[in-house]
Protein backbone atom coordinates (compact mmCIF):
# COMPACT_ATOMS: atom_id res chain seq x y z
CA UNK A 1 0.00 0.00 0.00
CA UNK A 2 1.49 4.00 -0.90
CA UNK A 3 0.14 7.35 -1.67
CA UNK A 4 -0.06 8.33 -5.08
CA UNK A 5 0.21 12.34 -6.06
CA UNK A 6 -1.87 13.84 -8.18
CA UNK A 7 -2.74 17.14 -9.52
CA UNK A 8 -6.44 17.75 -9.18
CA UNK A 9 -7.16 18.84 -12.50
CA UNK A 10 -6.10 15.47 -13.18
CA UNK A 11 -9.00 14.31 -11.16
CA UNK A 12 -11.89 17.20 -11.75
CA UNK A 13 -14.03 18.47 -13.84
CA UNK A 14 -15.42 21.83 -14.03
CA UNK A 15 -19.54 21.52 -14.96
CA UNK A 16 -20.66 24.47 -16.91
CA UNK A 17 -24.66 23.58 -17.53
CA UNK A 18 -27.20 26.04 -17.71
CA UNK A 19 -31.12 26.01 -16.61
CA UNK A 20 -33.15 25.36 -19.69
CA UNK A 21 -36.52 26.10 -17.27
CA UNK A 22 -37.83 23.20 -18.42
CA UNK A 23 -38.41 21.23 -15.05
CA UNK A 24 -38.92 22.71 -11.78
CA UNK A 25 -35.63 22.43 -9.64
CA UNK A 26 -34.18 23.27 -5.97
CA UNK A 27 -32.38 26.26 -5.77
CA UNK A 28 -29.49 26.34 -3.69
CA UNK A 29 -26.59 28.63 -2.28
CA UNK A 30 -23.79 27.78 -0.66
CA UNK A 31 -22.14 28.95 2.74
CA UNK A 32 -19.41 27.23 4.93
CA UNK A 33 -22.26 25.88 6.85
CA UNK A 34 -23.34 23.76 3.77
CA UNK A 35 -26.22 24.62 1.33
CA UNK A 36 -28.91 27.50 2.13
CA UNK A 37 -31.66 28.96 1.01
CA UNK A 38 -31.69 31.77 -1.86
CA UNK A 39 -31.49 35.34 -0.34
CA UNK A 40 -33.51 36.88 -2.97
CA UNK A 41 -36.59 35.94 -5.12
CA UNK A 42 -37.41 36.70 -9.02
CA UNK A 43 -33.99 36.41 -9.86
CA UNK A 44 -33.27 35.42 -13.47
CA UNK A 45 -33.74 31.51 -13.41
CA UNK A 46 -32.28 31.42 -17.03
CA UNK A 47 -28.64 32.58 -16.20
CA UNK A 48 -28.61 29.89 -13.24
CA UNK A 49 -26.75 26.58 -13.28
CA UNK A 50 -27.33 23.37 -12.83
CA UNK A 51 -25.58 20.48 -10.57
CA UNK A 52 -26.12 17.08 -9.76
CA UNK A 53 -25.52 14.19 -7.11
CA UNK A 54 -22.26 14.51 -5.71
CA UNK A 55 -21.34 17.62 -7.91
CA UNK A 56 -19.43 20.02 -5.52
CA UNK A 57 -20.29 24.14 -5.52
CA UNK A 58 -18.88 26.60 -4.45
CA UNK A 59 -18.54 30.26 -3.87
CA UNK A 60 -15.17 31.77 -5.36
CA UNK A 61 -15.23 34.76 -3.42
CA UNK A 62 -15.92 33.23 -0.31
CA UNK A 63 -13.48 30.01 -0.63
CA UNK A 64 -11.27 31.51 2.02
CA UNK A 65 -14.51 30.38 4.42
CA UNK A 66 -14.61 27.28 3.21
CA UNK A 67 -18.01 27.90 1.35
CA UNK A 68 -18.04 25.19 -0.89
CA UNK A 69 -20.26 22.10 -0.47
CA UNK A 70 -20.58 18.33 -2.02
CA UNK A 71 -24.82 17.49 -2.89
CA UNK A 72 -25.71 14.58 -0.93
CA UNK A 73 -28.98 15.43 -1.39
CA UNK A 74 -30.51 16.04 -4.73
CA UNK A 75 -30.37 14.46 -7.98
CA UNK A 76 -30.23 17.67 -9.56
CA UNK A 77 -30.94 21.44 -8.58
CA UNK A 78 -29.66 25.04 -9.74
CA UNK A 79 -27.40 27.40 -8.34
CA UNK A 80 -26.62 31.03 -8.93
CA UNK A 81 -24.29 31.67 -12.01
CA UNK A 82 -21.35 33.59 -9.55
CA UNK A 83 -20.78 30.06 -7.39
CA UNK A 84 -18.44 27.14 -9.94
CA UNK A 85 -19.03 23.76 -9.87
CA UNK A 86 -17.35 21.10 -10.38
CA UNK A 87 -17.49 16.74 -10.11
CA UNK A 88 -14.64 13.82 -9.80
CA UNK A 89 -14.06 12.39 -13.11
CA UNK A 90 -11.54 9.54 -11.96
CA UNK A 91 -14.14 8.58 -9.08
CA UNK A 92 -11.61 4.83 -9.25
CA UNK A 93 -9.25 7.16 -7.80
CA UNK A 94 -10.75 9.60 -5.56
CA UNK A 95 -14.41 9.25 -3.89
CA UNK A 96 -16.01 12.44 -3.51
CA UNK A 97 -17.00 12.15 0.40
CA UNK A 98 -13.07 11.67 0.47
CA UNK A 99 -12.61 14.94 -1.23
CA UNK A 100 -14.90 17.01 0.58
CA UNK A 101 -13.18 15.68 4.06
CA UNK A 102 -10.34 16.91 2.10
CA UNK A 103 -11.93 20.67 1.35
CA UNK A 104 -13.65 20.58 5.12
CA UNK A 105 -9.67 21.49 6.62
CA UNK A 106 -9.05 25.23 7.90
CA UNK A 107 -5.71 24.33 6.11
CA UNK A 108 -7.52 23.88 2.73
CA UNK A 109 -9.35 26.89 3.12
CA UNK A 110 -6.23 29.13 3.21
CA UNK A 111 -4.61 27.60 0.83
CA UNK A 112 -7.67 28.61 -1.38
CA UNK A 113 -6.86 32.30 0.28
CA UNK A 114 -3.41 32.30 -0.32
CA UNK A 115 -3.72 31.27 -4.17
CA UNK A 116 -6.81 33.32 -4.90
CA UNK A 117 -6.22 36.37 -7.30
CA UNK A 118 -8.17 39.36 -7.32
CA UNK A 119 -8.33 43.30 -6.85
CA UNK A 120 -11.18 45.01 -4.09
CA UNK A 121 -11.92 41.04 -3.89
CA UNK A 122 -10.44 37.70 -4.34
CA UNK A 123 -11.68 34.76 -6.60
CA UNK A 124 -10.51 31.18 -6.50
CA UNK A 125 -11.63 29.17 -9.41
CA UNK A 126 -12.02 25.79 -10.63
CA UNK A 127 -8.86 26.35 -12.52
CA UNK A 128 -6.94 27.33 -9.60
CA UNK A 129 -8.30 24.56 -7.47
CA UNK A 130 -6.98 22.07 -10.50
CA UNK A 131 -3.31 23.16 -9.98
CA UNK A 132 -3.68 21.91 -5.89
CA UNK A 133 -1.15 18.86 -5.40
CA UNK A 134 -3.17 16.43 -3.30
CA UNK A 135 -1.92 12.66 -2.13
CA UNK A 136 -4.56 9.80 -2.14
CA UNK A 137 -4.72 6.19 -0.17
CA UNK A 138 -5.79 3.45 -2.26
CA UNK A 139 -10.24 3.47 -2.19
CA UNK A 140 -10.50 1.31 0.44
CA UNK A 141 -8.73 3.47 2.59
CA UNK A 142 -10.29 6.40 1.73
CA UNK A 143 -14.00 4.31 2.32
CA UNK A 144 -12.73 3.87 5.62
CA UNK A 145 -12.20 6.91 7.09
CA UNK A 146 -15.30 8.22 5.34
CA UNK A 147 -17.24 5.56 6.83
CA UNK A 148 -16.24 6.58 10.38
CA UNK A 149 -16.66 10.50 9.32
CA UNK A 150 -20.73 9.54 8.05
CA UNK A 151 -21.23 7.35 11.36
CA UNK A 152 -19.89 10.39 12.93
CA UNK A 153 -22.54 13.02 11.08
CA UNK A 154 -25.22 10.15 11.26
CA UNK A 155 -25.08 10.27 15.24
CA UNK A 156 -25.34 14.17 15.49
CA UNK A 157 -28.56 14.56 12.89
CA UNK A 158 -29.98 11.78 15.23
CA UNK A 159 -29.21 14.04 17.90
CA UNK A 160 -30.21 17.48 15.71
CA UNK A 161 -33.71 15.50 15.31
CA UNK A 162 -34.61 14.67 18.75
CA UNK A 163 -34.05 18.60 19.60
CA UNK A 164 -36.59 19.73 17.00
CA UNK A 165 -39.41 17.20 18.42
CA UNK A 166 -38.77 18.82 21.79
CA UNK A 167 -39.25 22.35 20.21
CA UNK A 168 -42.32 21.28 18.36
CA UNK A 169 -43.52 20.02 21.52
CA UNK A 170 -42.75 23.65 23.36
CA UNK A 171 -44.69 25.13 20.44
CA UNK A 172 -47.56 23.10 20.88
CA UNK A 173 -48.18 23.84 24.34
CA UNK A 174 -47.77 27.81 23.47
CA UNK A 175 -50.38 27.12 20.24
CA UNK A 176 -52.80 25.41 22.48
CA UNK A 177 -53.53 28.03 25.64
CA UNK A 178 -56.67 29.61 24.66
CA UNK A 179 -56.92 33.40 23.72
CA UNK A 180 -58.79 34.20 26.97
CA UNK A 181 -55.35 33.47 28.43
CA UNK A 182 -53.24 36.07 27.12
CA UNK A 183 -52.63 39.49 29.44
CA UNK A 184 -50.07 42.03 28.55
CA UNK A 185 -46.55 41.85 29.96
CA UNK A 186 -46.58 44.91 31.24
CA UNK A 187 -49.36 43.69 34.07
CA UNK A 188 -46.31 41.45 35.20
CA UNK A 189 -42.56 42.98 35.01
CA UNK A 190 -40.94 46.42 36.29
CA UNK A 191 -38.39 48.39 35.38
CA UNK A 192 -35.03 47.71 36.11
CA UNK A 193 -33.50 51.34 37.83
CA UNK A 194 -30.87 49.72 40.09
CA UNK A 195 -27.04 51.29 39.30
CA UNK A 196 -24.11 50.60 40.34
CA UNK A 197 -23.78 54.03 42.17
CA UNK A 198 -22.09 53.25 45.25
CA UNK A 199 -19.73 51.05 42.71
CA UNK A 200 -19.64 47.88 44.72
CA UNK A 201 -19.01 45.91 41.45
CA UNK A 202 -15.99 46.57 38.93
CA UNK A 203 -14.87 46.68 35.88
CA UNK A 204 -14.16 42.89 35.53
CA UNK A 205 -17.75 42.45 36.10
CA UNK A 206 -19.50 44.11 32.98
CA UNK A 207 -21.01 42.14 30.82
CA UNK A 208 -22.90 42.12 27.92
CA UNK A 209 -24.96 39.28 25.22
CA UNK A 210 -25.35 38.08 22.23
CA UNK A 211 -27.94 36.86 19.88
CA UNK A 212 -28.39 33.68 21.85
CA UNK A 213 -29.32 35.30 25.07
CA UNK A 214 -25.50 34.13 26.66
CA UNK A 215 -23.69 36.51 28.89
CA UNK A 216 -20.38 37.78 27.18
CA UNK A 217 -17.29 39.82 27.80
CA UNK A 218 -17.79 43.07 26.49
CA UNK A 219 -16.58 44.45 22.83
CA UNK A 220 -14.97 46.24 24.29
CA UNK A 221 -13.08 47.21 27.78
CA UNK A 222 -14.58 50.05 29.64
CA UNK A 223 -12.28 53.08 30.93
CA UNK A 224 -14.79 55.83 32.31
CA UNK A 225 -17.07 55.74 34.87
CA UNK A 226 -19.37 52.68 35.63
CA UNK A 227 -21.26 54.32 38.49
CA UNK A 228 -24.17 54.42 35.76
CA UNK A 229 -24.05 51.29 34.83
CA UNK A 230 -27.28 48.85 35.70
CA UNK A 231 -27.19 45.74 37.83
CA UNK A 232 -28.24 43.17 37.16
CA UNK A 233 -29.78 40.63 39.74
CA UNK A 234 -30.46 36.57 39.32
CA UNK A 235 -33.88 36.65 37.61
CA UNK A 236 -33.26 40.07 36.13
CA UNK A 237 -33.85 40.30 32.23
CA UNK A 238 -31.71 42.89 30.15
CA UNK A 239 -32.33 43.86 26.35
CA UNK A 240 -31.28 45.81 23.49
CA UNK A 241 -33.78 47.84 22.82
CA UNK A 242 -31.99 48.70 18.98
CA UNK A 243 -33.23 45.96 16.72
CA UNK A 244 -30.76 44.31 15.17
CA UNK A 245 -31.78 44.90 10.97
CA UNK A 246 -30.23 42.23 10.16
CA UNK A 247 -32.01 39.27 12.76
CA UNK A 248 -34.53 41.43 13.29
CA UNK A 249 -35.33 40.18 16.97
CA UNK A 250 -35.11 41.31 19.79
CA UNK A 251 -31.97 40.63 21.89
CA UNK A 252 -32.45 39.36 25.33
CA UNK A 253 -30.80 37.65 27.78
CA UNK A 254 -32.10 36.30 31.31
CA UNK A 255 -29.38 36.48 34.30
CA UNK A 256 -29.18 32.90 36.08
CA UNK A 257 -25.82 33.28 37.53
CA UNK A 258 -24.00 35.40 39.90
CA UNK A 259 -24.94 39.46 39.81
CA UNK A 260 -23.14 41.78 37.50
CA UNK A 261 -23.62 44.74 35.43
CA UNK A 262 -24.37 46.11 32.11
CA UNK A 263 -24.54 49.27 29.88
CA UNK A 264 -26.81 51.91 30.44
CA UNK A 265 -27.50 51.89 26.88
CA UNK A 266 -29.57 48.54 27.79
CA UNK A 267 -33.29 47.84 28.83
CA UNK A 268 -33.39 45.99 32.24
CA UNK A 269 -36.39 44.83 33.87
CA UNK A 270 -37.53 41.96 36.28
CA UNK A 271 -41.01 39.91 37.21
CA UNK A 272 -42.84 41.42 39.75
CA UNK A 273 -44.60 38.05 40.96
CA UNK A 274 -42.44 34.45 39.92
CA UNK A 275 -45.53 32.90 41.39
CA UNK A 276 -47.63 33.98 38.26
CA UNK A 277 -44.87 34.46 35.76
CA UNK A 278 -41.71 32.15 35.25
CA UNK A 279 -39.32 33.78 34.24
CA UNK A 280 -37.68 31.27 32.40
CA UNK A 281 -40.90 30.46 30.36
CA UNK A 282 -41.37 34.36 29.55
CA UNK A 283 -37.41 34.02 28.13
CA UNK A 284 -38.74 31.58 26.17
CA UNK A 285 -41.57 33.54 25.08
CA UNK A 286 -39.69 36.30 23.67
CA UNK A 287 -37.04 34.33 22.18
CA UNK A 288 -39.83 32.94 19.68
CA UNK A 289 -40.34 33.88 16.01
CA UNK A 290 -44.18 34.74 16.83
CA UNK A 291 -43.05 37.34 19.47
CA UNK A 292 -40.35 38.72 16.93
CA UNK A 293 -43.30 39.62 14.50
CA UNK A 294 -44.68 41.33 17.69
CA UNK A 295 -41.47 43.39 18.14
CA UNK A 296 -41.39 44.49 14.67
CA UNK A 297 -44.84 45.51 14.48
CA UNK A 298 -44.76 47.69 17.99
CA UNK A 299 -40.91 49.00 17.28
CA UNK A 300 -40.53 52.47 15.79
CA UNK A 301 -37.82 54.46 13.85
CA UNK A 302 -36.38 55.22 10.44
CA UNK A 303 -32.99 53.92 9.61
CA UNK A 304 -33.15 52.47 13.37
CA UNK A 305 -35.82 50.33 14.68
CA UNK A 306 -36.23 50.71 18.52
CA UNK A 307 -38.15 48.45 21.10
CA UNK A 308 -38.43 50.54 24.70
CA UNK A 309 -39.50 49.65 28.06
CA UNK A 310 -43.05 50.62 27.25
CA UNK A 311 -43.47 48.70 23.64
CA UNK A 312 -42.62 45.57 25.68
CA UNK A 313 -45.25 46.32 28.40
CA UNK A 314 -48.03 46.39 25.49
CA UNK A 315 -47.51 42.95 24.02
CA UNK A 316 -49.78 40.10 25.17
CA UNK A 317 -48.44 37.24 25.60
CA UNK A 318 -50.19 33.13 26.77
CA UNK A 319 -50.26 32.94 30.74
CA UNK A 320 -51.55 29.60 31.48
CA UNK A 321 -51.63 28.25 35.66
CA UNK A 322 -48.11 28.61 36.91
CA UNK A 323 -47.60 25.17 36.97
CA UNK A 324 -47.82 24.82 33.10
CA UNK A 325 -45.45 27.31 32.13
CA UNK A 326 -42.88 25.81 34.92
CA UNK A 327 -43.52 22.55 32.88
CA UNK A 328 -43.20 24.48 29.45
CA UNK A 329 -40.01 25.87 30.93
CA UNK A 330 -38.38 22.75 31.70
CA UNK A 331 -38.68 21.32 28.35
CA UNK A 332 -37.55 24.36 26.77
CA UNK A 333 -34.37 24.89 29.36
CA UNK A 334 -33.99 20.88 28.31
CA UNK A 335 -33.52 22.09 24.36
CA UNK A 336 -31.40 24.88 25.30
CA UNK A 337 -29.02 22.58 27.02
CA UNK A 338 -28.98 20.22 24.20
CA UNK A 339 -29.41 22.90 21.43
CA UNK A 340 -25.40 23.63 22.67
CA UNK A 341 -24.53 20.50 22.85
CA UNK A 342 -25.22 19.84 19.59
CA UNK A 343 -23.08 23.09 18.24
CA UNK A 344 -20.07 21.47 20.04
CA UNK A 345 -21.06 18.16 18.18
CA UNK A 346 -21.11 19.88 14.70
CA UNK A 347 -17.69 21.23 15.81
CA UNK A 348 -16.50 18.19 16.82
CA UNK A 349 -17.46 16.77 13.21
CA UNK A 350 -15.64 19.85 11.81
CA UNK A 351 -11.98 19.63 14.12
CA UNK A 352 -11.87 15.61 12.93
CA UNK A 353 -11.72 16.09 9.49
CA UNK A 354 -8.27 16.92 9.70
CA UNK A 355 -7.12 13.99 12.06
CA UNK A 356 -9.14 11.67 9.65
CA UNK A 357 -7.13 12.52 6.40
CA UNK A 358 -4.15 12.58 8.55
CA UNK A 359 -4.58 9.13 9.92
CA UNK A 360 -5.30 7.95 6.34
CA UNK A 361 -2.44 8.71 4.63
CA UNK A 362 -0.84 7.24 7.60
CA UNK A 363 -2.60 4.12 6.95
CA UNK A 364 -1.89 4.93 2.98
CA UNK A 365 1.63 4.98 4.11
């Protein structure tokens, strides 16, 4: 048993088909994530392309993020005309779910950086792509470690798919309260005004969130005065009461830990009564896509949408007996927990690519 070199060109094909329109197709993007859905609609169907099963695409201006993905899934869809594709030719050499553990390497992608060409933005092409050197086990090597990647991604969509049944079972309970059952917020929370004026907590203890409702370290550190700045107590909710444009949700995060404090510039508030509100279920309230509708509809603003203390106090939202939401809550905490266990699994999947190709050319060896 050896390694054989080859150039990829040697190996590769570029596809260059275009949609004729005559049968109705998926359309597909690409990100480093895999494929996605179109960001625009009525585009010009006519100029797109078309790929098949186990056809790779990419995006050349993106290549240094590894946007480039093998179809698994489809016997045939379309793509944009800016993303290349491209299939194995000498598939008695190469197997393609070998190749794209190949591509899936932070290595590969900046290699793809470092050769790209390009003025205000750089492109890496099929033809660059063909002049890569790349060293191949014989196939039943390469089926191998394959075999063990697949097992690997077979396990974590189990896991993926057991997290959406306990979402759709969180939903259901929401979809189900009856409309007599819904009071506005505002009858339940009050406004956050304690600061950290007498500056018992320091600088080391700011924090701020993301998108995912997580306490973070701050963007960036803070020099000035923090006597301003509101505290935040176990319990105690804090938002950003900017809409993002881009998520278009609103940002909130729900203190569980230890007190600290956060920016002015943030909405703070807390449940008057825990015995009538949970204040985990209400997190998971407004972390929903319904409630997100809500925000944008009772937001106001030009080229910035905002969300104040007030808007939030006007929304109605399902209060069932406390006992039910406690129960809501629990399954919902439940997905949370496993929701981020899952992201670690998907990186997992990601960091062994490497140490798979690595171990077989060892075994090629």
């Amino acid at each position: 048993m050896a390694l054989t070199k080859y150039k990829l060109g040697e190996l590769i094909k570029q596809r260059r088909e275009k949609y004729d329109g005559l049968e109705e197709l998926p359309i597909k993007g690409v990100a480093r994530e895999g494929f996605i859905s179109p960001k625009q609609d009525g585009a010009d169907l006519s100029i797109y392309n078309v790929y098949y099963l186990n056809d790779f695409v990419f995006n050349p201006a993106r290549m240094e993020l590894n946007s480039i993905a093998l179809n698994t899934f489809w016997d045939k869809a379309i793509c944009s005309s800016l993303y290349e594709i491209f299939y194995i030719t000498r598939t008695d050499l190469l197997l393609p779910e070998y190749l794209n553990l190949y591509i899936k390497r932070d290595e590969f992608a900046r290699k793809c950086w470092f050769e790209a060409v390009g003025s205000a933005r750089n492109y890496f092409r099929v033809a660059d792509l063909s002049e890569f050197d790349i060293e191949l086990p014989d196939l039943p090597t390469q089926q191998k470690y394959v075999d063990i990647y697949k097992a690997m991604v077979a396990n974590q969509q189990s896991y993926e798919r057991g997290l959406k049944d306990l979402k759709l079972v969180c939903d259901a309970y929401i979809e189900n309260i009856s409309a007599d059952e819904y009071k506005s917020i505002g009858l339940f929370i009050k406004r956050n005004q304690n600061k950290n004026q007498e500056k018992v907590f320091n600088k080391t203890q700011v924090k701020g969130f993301n998108n995912e409702g997580e306490f973070i370290k701050p963007m960036r550190l803070f020099s000035g005065d923090i006597s301003t700045f509101k505290v935040i107590k176990k319990n105690d909710f804090v938002y950003n009461s900017r809409i993002n444009s881009t998520i278009k949700k609103l940002s909130v995060a729900l203190n569980e830990g230890d007190d600290l404090i956060v920016s002015p510039a943030y909405e703070s508030f807390y449940i008057c009564d825990t015995d009538k509100l949970d204040p985990y279920y209400l997190y998971m309230l407004l972390q929903r896509e319904q409630f997100a509708k809500k925000v944008l509809f009772h937001s106001f603003g030009s080229s910035t949408l905002v969300f104040g203390f007030d808007n939030l106090g006007e929304v109605e939202i399902p209060i069932p007996d406390i006992q039910i939401q406690r129960a809501i809550a629990n399954i919902y905490r439940t997905y949370k927990e496993r929701k981020a266990i899952n992201e670690k699994l998907k990186a997992q999947i990601k960091d062994i690519c490497p140490i798979l190709i690595q171990g077989s050319l060892e075994e090629g060896k």
